[in-house]
Protein backbone atom coordinates (compact mmCIF):
# COMPACT_ATOMS: atom_id res chain seq x y z
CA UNK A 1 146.31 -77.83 1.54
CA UNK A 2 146.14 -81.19 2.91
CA UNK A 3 145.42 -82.04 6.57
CA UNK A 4 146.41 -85.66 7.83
CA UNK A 5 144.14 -87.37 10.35
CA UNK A 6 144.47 -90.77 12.10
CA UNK A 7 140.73 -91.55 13.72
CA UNK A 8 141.21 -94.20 16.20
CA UNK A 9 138.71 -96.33 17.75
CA UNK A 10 139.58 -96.39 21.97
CA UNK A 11 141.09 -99.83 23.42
CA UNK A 12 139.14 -103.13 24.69
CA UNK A 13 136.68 -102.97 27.50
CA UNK A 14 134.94 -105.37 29.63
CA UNK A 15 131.99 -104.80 27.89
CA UNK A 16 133.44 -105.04 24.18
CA UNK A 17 134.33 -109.08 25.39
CA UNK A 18 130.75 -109.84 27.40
CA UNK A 19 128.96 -108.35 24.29
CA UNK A 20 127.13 -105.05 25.84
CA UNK A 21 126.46 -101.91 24.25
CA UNK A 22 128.38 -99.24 25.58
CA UNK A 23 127.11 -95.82 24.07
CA UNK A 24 127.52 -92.90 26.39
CA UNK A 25 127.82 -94.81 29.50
CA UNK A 26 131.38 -93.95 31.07
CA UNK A 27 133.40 -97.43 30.87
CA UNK A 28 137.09 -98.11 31.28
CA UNK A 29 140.24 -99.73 29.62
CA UNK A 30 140.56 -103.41 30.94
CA UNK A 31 144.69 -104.19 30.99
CA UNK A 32 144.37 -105.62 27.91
CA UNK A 33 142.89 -101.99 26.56
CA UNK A 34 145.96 -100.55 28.19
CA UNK A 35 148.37 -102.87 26.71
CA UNK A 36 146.73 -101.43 23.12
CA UNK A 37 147.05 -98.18 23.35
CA UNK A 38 150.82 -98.18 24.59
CA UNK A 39 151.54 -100.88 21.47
CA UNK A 40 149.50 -98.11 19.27
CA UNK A 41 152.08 -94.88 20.49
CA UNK A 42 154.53 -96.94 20.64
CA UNK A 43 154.07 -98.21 16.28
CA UNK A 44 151.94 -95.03 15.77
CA UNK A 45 151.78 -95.16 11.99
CA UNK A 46 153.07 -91.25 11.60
CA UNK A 47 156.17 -90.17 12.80
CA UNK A 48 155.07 -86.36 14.14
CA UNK A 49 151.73 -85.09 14.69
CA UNK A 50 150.38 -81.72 15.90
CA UNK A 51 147.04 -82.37 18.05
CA UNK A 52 145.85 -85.26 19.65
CA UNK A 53 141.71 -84.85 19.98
CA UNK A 54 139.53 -87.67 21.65
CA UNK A 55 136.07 -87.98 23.02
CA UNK A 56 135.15 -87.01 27.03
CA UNK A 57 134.38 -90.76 27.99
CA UNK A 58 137.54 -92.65 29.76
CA UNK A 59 137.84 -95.24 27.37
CA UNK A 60 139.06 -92.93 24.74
CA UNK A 61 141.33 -90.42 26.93
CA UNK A 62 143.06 -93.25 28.09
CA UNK A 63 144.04 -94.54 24.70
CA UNK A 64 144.29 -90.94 23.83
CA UNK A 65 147.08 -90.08 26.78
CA UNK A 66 150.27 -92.69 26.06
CA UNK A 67 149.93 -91.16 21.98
CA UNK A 68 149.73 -87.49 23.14
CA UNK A 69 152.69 -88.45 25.81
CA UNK A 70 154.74 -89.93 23.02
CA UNK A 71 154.78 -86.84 21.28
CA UNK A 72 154.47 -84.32 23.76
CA UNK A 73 150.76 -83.18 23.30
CA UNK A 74 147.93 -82.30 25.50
CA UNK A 75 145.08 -84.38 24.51
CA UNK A 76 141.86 -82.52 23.51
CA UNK A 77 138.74 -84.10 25.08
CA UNK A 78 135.59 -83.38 22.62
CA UNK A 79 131.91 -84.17 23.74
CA UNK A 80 130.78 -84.34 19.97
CA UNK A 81 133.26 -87.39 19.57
CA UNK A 82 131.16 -89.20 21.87
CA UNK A 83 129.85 -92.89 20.68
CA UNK A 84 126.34 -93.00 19.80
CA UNK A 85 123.58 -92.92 22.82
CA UNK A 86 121.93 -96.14 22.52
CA UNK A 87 119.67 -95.19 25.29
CA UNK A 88 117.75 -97.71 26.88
CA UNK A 89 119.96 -100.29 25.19
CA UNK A 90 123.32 -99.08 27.27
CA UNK A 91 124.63 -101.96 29.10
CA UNK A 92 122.40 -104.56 28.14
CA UNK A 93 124.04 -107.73 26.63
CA UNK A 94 122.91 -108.18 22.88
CA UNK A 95 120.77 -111.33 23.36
CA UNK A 96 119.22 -109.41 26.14
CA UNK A 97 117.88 -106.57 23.67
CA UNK A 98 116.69 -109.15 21.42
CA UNK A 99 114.54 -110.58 23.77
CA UNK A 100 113.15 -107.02 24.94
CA UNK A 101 113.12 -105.49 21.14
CA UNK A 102 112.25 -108.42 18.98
CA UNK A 103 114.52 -108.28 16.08
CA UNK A 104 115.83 -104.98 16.93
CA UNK A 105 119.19 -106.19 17.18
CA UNK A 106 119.00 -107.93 13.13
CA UNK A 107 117.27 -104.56 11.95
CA UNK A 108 119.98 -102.28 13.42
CA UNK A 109 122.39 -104.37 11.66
CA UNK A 110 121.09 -104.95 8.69
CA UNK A 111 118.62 -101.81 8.08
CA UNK A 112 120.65 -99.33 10.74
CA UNK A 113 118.91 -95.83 9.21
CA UNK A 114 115.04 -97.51 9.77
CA UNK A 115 115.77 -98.32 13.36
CA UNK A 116 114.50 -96.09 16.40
CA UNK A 117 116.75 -97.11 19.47
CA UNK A 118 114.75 -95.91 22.69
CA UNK A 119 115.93 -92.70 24.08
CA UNK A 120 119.03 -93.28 21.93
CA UNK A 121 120.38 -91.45 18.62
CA UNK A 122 120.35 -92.70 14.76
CA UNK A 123 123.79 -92.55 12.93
CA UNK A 124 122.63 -89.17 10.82
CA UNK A 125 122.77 -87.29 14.03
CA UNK A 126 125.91 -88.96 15.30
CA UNK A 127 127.41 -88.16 11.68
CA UNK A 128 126.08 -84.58 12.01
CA UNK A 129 127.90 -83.91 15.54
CA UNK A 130 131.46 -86.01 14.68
CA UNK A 131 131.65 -84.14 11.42
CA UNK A 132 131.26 -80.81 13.36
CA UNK A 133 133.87 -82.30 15.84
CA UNK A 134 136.36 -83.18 12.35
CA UNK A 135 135.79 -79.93 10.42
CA UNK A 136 136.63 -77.76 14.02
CA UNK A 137 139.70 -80.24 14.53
CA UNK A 138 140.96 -79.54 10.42
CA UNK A 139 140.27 -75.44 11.02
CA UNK A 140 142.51 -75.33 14.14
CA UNK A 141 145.30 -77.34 12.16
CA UNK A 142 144.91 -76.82 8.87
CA UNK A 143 147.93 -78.79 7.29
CA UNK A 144 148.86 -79.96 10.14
CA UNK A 145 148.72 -83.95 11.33
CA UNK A 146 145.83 -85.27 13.83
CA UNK A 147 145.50 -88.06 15.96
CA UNK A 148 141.53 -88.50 16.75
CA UNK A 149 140.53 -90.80 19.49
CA UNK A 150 136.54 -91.98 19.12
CA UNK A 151 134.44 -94.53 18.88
CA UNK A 152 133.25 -97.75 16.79
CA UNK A 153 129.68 -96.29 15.78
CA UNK A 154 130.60 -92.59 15.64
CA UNK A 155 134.33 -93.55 13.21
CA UNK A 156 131.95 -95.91 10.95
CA UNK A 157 130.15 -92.70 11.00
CA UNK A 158 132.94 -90.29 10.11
CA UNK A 159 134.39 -92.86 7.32
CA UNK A 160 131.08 -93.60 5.84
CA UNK A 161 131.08 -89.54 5.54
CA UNK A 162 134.20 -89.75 3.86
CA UNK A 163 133.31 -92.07 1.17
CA UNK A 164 129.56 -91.43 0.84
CA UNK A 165 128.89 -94.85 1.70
CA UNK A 166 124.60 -94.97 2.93
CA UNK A 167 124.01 -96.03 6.41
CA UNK A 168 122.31 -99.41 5.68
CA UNK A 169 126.33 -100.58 4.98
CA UNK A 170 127.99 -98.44 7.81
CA UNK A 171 128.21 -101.70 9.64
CA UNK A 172 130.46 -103.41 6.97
CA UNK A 173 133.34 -101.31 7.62
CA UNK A 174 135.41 -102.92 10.73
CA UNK A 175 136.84 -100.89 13.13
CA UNK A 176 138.03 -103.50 16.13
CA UNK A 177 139.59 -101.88 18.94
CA UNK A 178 142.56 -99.71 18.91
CA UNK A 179 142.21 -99.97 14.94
CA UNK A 180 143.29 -96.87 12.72
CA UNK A 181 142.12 -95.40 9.85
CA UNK A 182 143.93 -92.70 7.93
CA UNK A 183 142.65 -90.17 6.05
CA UNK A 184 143.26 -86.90 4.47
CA UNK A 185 141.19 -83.56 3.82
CA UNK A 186 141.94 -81.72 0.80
CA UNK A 187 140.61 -77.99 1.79
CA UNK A 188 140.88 -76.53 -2.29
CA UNK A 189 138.20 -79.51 -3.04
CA UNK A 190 136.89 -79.66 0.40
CA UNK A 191 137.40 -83.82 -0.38
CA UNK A 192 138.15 -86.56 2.32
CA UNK A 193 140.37 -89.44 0.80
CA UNK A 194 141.04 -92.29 2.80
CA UNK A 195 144.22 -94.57 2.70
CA UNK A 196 143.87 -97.00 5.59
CA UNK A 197 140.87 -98.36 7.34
CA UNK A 198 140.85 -101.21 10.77
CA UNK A 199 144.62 -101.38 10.73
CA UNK A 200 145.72 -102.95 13.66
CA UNK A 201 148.76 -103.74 12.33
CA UNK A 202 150.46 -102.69 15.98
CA UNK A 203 149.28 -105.44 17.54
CA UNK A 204 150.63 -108.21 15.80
CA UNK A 205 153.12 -110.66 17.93
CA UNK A 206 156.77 -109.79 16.33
């Protein structure tokens, strides 16, 4: 049996555009976010789905709320969809870390799995959690179709999963904001397959 999932990254934020690491810290939609996500229900790339799931931090459940509107869901906040806790890294602009953490920022990029972020997480525990968070979502709608509102590091994460690709190249799959990616479980083969990834076809001027 085949279950359908769309894993969405949330809309823009203020600190997507100064350049800041986000993680776990709580941050919200700027208008332009909110102008996303309505384009996103509005062109959502299925025409019925069953559950709408998202992660606990604002950014998400408010990209999460005008798709679970449009089809007359109640979205399903998830603390295991939660970006990745860059720890002592959270809010601090990228040049800034460099400056703290020489070459830090180059060896998380390049090398991601070697790197030790302070108080933060590495991508095989964020992996770990979001595939617990997928697998729980499939079980409760097995067959069904699921819209799955996250985050850039944890859907790189998920998708990397899906296609066994190592973490040293998680960070060469794109996922800009409000982007989907579609994929389906097969349960017989227990098999991810993946049709669409950074589609942000929605927000294209018409």
């Amino acid at each position: 049996m085949l279950t359908k999932i769309v894993l969405i990254r949330h809309g823009q934020t203020s600190w997507n555009l100064e350049g800041r690491f986000q993680g776990q810290s709580d941050t919200d939609l700027i208008p332009e976010g909110i102008k996303q996500a309505q384009l996103l229900a509005e062109k959502f790339p299925l025409q019925k789905i069953d559950a709408v799931y998202c992660s606990d931090l604002s950014r998400t459940k408010c990209t999460a709320k005008p798709i679970a509107e449009r089809f007359g869901l109640t979205m399903k906040p998830v603390s295991k969809l939660r970006e990745m806790s860059f720890g002592q890294w959270e809010g601090i602009l990228f040049e800034d870390i460099n400056k703290k953490w020489p070459n830090a920022m180059k060896d998380f990029f390049d090398n991601p799995q070697s790197v030790s972020i302070p108080e933060g997480e590495n991508f095989q525990q964020v992996q770990d959690r979001a595939m617990q968070a997928i697998r729980a979502a499939i079980k409760e709608n097995s067959g069904g179709s699921l819209a799955i509102v996250a985050h850039g590091a944890v859907n790189r994460a998920i998708l990397a999963y899906a296609v066994h690709i190592p973490f040293e190249y998680v960070w060469s799959v794109g996922q800009s904001n409000t982007a989907y990616n579609i994929l389906s479980y097969d349960d017989e083969f227990d098999k991810f397959y993946v049709q669409t990834i950074n589609n942000t076809s929605h927000l294209l001027k018409q």
